[in-house]
C-alpha atoms as a PDB file:
ATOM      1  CA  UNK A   1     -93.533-161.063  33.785  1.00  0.00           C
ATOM      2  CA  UNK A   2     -95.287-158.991  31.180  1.00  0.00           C
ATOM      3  CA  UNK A   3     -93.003-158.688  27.641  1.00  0.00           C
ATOM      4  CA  UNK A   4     -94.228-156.070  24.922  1.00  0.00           C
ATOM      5  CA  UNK A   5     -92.895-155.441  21.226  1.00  0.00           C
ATOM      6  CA  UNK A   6     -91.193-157.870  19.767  1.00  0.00           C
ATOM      7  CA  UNK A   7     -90.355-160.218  22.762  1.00  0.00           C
ATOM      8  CA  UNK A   8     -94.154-160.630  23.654  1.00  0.00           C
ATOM      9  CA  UNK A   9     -94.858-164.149  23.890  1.00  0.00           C
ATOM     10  CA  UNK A  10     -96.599-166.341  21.452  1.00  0.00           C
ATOM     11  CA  UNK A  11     -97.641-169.974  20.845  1.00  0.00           C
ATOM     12  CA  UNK A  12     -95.832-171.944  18.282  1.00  0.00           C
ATOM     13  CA  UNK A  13     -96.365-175.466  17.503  1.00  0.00           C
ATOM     14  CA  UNK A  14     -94.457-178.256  17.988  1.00  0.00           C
ATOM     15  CA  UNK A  15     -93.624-179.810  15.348  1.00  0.00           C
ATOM     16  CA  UNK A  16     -95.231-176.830  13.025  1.00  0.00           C
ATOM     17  CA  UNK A  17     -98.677-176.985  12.007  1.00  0.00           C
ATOM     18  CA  UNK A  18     -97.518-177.501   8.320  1.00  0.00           C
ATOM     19  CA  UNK A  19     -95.151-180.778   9.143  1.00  0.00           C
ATOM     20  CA  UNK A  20     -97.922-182.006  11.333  1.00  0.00           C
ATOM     21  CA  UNK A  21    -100.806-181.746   8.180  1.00  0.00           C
ATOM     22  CA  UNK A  22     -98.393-182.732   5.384  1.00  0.00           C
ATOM     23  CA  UNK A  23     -97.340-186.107   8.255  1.00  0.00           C
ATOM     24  CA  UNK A  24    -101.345-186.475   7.841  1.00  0.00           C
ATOM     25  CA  UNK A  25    -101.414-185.970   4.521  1.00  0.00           C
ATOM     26  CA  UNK A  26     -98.871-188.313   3.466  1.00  0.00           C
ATOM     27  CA  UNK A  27    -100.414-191.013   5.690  1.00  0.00           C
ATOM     28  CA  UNK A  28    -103.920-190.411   4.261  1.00  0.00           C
ATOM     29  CA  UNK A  29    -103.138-191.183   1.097  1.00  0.00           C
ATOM     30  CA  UNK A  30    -104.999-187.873  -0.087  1.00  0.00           C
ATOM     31  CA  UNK A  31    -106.216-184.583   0.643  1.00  0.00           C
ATOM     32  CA  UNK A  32    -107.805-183.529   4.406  1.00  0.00           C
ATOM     33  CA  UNK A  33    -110.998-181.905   5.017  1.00  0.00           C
ATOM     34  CA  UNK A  34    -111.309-179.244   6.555  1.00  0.00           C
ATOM     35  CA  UNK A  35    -112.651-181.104   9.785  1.00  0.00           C
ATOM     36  CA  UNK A  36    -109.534-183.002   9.955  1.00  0.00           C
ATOM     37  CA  UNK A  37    -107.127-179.835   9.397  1.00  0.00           C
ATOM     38  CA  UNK A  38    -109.097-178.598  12.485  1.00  0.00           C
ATOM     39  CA  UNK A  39    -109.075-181.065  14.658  1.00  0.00           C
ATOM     40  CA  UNK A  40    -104.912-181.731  14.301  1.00  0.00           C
ATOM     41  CA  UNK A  41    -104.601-178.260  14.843  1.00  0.00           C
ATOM     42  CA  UNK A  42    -106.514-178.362  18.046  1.00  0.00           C
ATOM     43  CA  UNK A  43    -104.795-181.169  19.176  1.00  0.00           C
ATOM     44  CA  UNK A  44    -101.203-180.475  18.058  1.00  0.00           C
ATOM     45  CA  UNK A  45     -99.042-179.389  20.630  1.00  0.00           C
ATOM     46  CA  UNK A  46     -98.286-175.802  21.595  1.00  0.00           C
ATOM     47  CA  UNK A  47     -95.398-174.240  23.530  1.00  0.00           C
ATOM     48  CA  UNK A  48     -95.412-170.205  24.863  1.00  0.00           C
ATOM     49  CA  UNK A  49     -91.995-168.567  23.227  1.00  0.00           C
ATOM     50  CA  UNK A  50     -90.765-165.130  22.854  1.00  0.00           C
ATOM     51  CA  UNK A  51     -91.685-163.803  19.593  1.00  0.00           C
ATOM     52  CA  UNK A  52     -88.090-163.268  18.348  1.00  0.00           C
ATOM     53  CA  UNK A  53     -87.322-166.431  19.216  1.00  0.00           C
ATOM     54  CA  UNK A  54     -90.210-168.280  17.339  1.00  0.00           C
ATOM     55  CA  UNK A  55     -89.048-165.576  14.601  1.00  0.00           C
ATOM     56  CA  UNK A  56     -85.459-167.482  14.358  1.00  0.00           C
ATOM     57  CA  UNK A  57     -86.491-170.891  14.569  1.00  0.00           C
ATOM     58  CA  UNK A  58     -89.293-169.803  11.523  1.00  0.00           C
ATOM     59  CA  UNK A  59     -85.884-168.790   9.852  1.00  0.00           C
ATOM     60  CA  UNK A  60     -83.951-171.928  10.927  1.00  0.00           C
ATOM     61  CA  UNK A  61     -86.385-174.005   9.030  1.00  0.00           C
ATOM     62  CA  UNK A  62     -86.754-172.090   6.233  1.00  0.00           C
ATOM     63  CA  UNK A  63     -90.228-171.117   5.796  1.00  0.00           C
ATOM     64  CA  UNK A  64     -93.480-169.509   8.317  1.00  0.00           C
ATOM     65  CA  UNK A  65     -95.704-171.562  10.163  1.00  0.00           C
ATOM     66  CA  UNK A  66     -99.734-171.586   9.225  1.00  0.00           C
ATOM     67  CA  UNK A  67    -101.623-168.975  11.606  1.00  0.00           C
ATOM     68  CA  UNK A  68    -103.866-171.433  13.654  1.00  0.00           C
ATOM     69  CA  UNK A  69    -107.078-168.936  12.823  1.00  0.00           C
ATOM     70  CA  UNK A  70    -106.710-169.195   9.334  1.00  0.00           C
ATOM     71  CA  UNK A  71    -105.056-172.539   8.769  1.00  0.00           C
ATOM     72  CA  UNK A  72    -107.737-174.648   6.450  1.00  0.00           C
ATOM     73  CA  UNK A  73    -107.174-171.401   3.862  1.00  0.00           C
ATOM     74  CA  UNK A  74    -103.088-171.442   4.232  1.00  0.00           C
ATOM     75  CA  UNK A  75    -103.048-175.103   4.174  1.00  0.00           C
ATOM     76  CA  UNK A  76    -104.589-174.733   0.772  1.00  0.00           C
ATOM     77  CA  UNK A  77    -102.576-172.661  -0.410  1.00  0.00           C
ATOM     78  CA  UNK A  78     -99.287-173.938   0.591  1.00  0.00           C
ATOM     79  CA  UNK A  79    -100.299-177.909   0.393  1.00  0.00           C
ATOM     80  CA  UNK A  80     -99.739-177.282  -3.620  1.00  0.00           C
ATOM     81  CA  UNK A  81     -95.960-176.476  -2.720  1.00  0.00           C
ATOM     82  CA  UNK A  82     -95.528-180.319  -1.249  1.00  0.00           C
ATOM     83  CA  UNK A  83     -97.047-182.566  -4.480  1.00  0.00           C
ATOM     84  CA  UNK A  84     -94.470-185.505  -5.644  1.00  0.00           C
END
């Protein structure tokens, strides 16, 4: 079945890529390279969703997941957002 618009399908993570860093993060003690950003993201877990529905869970919880191309940059941005 081939889906166009707004119900094409499209990986999310699971958990998202930002609980899964700031999880690594936490246990680290300290910041991640990039290297390690990149290799959780390869590894994390992926599942194929409709896009509205990956759409409502982003609004469930409240906030966007990191776009797995451009991660290491939005996980340096947003990593600021999770000090304390």
């Amino acid at each position: 079945m081939t889906t166009t618009g707004d119900d094409d399908l499209v990986l999310e993570f699971s958990p998202p890529l930002i609980a899964l860093l700031l999880a690594a993060e936490r246990s680290k003690g300290g910041p991640l390279t990039e290297e390690e950003v990149l290799d959780l993201r390869d590894g994390a877990t992926c599942i194929r969703m409709p896009r509205s529905v990956a759409a409502l869970m982003a609004d469930q919880r409240g906030y966007a997941d990191l776009d797995p191309e451009r991660c290491w940059e939005q996980w340096q941005t947003v990593r600021d957002g999770f000090d304390g």
